[in-house]
N, C-alpha and C. Protein backbone atom coordinates (compact mmCIF):
# COMPACT_ATOMS: atom_id res chain seq x y z
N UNK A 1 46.31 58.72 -33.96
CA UNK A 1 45.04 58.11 -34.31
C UNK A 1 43.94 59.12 -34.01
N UNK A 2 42.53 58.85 -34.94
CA UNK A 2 41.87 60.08 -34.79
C UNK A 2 40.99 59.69 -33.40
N UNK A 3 39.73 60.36 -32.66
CA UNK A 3 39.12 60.30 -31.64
C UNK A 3 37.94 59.62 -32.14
N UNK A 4 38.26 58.37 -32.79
CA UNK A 4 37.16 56.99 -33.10
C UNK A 4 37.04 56.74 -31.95
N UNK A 5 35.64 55.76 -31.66
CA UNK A 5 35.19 54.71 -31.03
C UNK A 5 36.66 53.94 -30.50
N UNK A 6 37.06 53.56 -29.49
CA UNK A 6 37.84 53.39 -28.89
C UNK A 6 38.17 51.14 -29.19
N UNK A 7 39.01 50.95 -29.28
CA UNK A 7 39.32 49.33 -29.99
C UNK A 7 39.75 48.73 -28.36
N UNK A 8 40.27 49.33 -27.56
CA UNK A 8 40.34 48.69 -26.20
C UNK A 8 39.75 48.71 -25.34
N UNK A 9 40.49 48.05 -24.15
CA UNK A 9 39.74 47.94 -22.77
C UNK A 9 40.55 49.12 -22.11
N UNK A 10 40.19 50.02 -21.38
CA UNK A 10 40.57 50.90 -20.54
C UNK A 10 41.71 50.32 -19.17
N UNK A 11 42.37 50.13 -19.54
CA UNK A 11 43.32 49.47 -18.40
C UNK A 11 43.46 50.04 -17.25
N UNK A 12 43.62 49.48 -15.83
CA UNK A 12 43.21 49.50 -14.87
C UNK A 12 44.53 50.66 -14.37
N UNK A 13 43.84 51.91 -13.59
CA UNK A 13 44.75 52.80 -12.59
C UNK A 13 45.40 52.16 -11.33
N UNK A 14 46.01 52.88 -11.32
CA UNK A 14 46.29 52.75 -9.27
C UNK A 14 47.40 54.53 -9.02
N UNK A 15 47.15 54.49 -7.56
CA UNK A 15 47.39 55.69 -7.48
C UNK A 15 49.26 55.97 -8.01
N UNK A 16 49.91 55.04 -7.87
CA UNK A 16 51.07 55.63 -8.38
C UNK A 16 51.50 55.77 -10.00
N UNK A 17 50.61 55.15 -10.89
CA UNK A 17 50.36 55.58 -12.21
C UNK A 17 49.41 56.28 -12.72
N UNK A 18 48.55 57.21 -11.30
CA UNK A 18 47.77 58.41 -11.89
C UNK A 18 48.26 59.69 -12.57
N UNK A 19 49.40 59.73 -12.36
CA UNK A 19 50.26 61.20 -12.74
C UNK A 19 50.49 60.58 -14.71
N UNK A 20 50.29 59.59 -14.96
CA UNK A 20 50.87 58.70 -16.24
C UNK A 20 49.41 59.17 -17.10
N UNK A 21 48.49 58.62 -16.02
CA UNK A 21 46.88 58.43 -17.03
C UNK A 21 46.36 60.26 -16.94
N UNK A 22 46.42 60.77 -15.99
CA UNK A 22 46.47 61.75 -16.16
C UNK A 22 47.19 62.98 -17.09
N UNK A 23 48.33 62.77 -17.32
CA UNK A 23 48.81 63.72 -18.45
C UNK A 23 48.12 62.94 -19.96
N UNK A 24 47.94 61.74 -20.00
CA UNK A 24 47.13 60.55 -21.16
C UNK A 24 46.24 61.83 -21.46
N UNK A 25 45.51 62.17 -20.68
CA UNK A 25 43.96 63.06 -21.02
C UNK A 25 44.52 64.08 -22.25
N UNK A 26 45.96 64.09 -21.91
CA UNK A 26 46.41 65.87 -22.50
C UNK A 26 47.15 65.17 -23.56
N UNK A 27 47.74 63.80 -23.79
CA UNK A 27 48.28 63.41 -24.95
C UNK A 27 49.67 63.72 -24.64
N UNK A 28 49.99 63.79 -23.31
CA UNK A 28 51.29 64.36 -23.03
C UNK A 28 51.95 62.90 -22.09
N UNK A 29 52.98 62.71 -22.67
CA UNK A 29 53.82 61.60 -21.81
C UNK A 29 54.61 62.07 -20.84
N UNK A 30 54.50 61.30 -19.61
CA UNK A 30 55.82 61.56 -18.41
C UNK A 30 55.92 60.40 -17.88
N UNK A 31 57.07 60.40 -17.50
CA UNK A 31 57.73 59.24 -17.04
C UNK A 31 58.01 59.80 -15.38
N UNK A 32 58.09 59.00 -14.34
CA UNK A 32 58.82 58.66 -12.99
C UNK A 32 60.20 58.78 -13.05
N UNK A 33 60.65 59.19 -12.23
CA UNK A 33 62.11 59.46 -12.13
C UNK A 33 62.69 59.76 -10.17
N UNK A 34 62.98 58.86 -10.10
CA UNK A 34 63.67 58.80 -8.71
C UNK A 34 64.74 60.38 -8.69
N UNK A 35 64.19 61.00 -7.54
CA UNK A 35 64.52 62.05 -7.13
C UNK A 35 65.99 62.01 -6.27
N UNK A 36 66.04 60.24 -5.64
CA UNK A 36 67.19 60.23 -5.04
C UNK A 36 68.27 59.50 -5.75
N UNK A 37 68.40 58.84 -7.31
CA UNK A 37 69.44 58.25 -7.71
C UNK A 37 69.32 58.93 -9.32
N UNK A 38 68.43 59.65 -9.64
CA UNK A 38 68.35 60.35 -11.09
C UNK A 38 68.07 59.73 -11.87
N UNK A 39 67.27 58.28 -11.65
CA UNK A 39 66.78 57.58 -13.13
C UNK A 39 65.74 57.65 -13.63
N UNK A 40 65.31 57.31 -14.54
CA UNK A 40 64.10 57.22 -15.03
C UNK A 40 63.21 55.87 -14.54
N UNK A 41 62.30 55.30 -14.68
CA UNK A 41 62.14 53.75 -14.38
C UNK A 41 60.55 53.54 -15.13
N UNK A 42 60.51 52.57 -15.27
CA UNK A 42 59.04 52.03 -16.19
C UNK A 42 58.84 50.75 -15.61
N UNK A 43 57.77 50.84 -15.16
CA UNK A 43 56.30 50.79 -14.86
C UNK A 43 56.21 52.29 -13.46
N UNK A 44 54.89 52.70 -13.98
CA UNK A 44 54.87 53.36 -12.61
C UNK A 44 54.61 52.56 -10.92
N UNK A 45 55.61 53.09 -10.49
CA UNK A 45 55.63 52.26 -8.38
C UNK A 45 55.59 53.37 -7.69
N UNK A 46 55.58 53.05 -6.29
CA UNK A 46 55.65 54.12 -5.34
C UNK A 46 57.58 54.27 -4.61
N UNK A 47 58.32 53.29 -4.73
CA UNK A 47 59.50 53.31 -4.44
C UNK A 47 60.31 53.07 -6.16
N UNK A 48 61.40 53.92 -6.12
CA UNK A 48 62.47 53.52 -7.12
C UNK A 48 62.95 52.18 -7.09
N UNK A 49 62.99 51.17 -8.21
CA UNK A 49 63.52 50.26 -8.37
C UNK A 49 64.59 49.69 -8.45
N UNK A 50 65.42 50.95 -8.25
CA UNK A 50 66.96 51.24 -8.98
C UNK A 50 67.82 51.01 -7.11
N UNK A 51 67.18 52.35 -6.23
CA UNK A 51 67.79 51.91 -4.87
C UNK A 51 66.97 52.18 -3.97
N UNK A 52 65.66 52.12 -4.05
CA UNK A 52 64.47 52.03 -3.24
C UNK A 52 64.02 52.97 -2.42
N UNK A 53 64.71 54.37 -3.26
CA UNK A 53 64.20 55.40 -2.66
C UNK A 53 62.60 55.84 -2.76
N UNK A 54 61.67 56.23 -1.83
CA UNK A 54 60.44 56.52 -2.07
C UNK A 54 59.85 57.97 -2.42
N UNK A 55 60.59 59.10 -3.02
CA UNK A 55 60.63 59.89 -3.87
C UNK A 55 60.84 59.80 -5.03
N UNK A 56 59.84 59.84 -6.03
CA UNK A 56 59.23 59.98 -7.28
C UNK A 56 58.67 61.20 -8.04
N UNK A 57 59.24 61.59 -9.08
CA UNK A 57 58.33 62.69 -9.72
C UNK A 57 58.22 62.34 -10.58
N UNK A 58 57.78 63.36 -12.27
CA UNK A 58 57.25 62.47 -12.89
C UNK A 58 57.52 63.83 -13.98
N UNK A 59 58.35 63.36 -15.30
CA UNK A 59 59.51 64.47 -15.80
C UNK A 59 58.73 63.82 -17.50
N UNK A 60 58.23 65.30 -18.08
CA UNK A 60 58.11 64.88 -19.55
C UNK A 60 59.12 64.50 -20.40
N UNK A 61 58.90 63.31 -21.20
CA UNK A 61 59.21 62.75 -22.37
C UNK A 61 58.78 63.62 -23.65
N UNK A 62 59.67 63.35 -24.71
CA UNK A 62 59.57 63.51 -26.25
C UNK A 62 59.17 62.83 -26.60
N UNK A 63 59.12 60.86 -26.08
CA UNK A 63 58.28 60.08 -26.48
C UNK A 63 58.83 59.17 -27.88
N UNK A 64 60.18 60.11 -27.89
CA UNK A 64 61.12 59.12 -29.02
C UNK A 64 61.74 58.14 -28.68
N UNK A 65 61.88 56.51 -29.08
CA UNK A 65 62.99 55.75 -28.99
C UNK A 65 63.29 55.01 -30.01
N UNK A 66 63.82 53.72 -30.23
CA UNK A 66 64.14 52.68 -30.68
C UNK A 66 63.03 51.14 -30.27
N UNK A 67 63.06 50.16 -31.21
CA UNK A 67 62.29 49.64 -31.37
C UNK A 67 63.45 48.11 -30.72
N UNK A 68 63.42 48.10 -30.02
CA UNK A 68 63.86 46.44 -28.93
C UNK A 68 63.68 45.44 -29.72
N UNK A 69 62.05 45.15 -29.75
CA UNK A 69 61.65 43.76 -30.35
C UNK A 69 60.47 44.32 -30.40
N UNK A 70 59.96 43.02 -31.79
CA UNK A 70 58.48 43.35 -32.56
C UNK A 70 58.11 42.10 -32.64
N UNK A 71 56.73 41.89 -32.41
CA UNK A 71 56.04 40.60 -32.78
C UNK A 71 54.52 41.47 -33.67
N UNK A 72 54.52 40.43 -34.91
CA UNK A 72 53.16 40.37 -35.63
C UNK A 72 52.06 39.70 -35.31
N UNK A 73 51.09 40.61 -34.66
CA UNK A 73 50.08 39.69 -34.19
C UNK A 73 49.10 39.27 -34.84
N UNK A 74 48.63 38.09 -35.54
CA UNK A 74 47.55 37.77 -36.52
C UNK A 74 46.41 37.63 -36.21
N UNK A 75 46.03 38.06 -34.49
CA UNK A 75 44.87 37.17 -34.56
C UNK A 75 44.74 38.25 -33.08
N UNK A 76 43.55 38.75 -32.69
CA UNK A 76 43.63 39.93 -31.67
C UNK A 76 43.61 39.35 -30.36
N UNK A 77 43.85 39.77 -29.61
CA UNK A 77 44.13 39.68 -27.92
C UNK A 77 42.82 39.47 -27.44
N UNK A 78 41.86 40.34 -27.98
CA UNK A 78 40.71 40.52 -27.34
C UNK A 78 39.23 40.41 -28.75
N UNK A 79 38.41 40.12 -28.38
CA UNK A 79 37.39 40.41 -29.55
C UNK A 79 37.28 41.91 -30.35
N UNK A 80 37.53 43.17 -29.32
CA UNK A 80 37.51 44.45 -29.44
C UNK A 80 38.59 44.52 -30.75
N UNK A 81 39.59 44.09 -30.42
CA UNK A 81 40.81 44.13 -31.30
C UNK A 81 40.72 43.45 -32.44
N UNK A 82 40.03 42.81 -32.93
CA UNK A 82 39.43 42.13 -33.91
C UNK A 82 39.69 43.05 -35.49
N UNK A 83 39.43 44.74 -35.74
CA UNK A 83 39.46 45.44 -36.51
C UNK A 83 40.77 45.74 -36.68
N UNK A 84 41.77 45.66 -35.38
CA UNK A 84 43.63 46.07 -36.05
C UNK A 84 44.46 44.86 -36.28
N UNK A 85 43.95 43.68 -36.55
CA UNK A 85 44.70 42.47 -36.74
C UNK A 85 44.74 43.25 -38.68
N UNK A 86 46.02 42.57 -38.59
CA UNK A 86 47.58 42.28 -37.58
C UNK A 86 48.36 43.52 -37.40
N UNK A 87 48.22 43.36 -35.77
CA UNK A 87 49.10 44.82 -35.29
C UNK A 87 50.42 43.86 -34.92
N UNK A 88 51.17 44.89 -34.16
CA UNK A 88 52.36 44.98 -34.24
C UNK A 88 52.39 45.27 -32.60
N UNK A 89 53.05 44.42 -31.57
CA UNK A 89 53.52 44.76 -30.06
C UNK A 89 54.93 44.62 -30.14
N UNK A 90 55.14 46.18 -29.23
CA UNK A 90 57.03 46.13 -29.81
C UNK A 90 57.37 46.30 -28.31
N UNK A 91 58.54 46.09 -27.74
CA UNK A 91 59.70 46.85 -26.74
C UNK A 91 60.29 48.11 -27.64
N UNK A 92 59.88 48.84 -26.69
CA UNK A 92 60.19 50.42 -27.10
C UNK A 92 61.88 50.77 -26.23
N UNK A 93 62.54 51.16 -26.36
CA UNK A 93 63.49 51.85 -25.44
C UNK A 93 64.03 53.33 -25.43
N UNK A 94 63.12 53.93 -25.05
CA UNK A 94 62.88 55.21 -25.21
C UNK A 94 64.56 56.10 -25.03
N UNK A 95 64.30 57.43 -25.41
CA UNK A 95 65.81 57.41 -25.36
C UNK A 95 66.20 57.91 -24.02
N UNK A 96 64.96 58.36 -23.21
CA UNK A 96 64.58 58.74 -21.64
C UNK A 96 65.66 57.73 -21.05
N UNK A 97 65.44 56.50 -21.66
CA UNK A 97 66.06 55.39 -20.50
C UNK A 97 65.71 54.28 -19.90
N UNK A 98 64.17 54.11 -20.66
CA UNK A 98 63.09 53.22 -20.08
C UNK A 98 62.95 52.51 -21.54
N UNK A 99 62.31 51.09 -20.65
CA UNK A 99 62.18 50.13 -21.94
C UNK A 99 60.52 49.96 -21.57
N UNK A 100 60.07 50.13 -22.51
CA UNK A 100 58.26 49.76 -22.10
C UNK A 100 57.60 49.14 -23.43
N UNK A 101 56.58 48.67 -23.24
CA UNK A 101 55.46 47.64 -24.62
C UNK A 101 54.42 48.67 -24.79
N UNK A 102 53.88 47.90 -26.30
CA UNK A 102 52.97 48.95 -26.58
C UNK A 102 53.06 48.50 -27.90
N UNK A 103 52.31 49.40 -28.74
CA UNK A 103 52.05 48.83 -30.27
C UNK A 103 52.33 49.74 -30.95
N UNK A 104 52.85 49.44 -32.53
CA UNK A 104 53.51 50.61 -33.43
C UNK A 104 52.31 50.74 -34.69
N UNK A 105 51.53 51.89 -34.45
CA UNK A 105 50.00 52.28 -35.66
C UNK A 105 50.82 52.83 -36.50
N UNK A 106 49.75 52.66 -37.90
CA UNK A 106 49.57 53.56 -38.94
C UNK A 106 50.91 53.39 -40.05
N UNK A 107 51.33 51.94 -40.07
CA UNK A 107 52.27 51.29 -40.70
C UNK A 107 52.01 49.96 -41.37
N UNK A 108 52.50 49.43 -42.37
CA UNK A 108 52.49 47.98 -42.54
C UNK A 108 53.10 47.18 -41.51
N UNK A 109 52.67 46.31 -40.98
CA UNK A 109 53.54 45.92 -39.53
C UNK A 109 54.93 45.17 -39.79
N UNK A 110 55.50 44.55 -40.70
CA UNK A 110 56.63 43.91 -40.79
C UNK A 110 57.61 45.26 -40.71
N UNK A 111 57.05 46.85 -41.49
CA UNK A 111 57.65 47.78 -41.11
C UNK A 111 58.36 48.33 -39.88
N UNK A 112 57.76 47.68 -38.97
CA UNK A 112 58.05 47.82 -37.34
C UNK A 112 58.95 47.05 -36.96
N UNK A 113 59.98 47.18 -37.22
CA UNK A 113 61.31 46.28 -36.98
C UNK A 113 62.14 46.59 -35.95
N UNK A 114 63.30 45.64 -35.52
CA UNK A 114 64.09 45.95 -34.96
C UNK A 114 64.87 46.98 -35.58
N UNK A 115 65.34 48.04 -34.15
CA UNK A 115 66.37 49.24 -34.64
C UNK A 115 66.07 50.16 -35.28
N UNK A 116 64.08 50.51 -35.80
CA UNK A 116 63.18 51.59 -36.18
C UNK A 116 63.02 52.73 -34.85
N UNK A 117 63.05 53.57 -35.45
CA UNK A 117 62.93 55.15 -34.86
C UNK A 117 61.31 54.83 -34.46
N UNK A 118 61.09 55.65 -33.62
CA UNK A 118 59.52 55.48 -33.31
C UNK A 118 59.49 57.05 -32.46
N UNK A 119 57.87 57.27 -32.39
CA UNK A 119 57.61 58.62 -31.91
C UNK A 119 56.17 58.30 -31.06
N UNK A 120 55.89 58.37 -29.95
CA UNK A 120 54.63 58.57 -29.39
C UNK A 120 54.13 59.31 -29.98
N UNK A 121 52.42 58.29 -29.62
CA UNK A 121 51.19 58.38 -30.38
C UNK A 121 50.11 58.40 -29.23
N UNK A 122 48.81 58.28 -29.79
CA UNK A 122 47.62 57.87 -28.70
C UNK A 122 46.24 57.46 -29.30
N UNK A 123 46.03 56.45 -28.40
CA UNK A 123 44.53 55.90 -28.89
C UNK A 123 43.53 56.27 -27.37
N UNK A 124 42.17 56.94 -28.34
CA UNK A 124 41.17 57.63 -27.06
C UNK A 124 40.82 56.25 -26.36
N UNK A 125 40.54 56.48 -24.93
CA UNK A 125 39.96 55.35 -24.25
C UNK A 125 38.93 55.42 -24.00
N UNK A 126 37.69 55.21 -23.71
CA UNK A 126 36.52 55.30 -23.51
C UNK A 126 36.29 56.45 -22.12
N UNK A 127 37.09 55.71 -21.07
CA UNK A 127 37.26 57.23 -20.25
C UNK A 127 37.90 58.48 -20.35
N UNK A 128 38.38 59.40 -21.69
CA UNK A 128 39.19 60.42 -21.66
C UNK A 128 40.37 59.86 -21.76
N UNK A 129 41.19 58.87 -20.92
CA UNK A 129 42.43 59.35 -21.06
C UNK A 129 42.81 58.42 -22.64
N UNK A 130 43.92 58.29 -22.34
CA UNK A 130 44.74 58.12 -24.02
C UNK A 130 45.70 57.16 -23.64
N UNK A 131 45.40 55.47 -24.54
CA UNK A 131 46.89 54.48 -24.75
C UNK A 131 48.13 55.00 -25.63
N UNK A 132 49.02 54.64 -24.84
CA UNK A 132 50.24 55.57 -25.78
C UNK A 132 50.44 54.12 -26.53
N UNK A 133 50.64 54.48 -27.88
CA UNK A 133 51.09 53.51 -28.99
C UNK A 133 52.06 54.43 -29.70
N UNK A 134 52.48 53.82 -30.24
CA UNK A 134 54.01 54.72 -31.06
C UNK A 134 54.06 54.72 -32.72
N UNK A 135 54.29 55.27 -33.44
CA UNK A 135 54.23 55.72 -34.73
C UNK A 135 55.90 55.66 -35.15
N UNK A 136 55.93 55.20 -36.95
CA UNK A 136 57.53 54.66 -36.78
C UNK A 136 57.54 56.75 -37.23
N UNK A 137 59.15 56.92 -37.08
CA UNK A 137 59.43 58.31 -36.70
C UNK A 137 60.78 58.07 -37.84
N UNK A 138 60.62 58.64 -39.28
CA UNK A 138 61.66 58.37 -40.25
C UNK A 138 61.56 59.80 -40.58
């Protein structure tokens, strides 16, 4: 998406998803990855979810996966969102290993189906950094 006037709300930091909003600025995705069991994990935390180790780093993505589930949204979340009705909120399952939400741009939305290729994308936020939304990837 180009560097328009921004359609969201800037969603809220905390320090263990600063390493996330921070590479956002650069359009660059990374994911968390437990240093003591080798997984990946989604949402950013301060302990692994997997066996509660509290070593975390934070390992770039390609930003490619598969498409989980899609819903057509007719009617926007927010007033802001008012201009992308009807978008599209999918479960992504990246091929990293992580399953995360988010929305699929710059498509007809019934296009956004189950078992579609998808490729990270980004929408500017009013503060610099960047919402990752995903683009279908054929």
């Amino acid at each position: 998406m180009s560097d328009d006037a921004p359609t969201r709300f800037a969603p809220p930091t905390s320090p263990a998803g600063a390493p996330f909003w921070e590479a956002s600025r650069e359009r660059r995705l990374v994911l968390p990855w437990c240093d003591g069991c080798a997984r990946p994990h989604w949402y950013p935390r301060e302990v692994c979810p997997h066996c509660l180790a509290p070593d975390v780093s934070w390992r770039p993505s390609d930003g490619r996966g598969t498409i989980y589930a899609a819903s057509v949204m007719p009617k926007p979340a927010m007033p802001m969102m008012a201009s992308l009705v009807p978008y599209v909120v999918v479960l992504v399952d990246l091929d990293d290993g992580v399953r995360l939400m988010s929305n699929v741009i710059g498509c007809e939305p019934r296009a956004a189906s189950v078992g579609r290729r998808v490729r990270a994308a980004w929408e500017p936020l009013e503060d610099g950094r960047h919402l990752l939304v995903f683009e279908l990837d054929d």
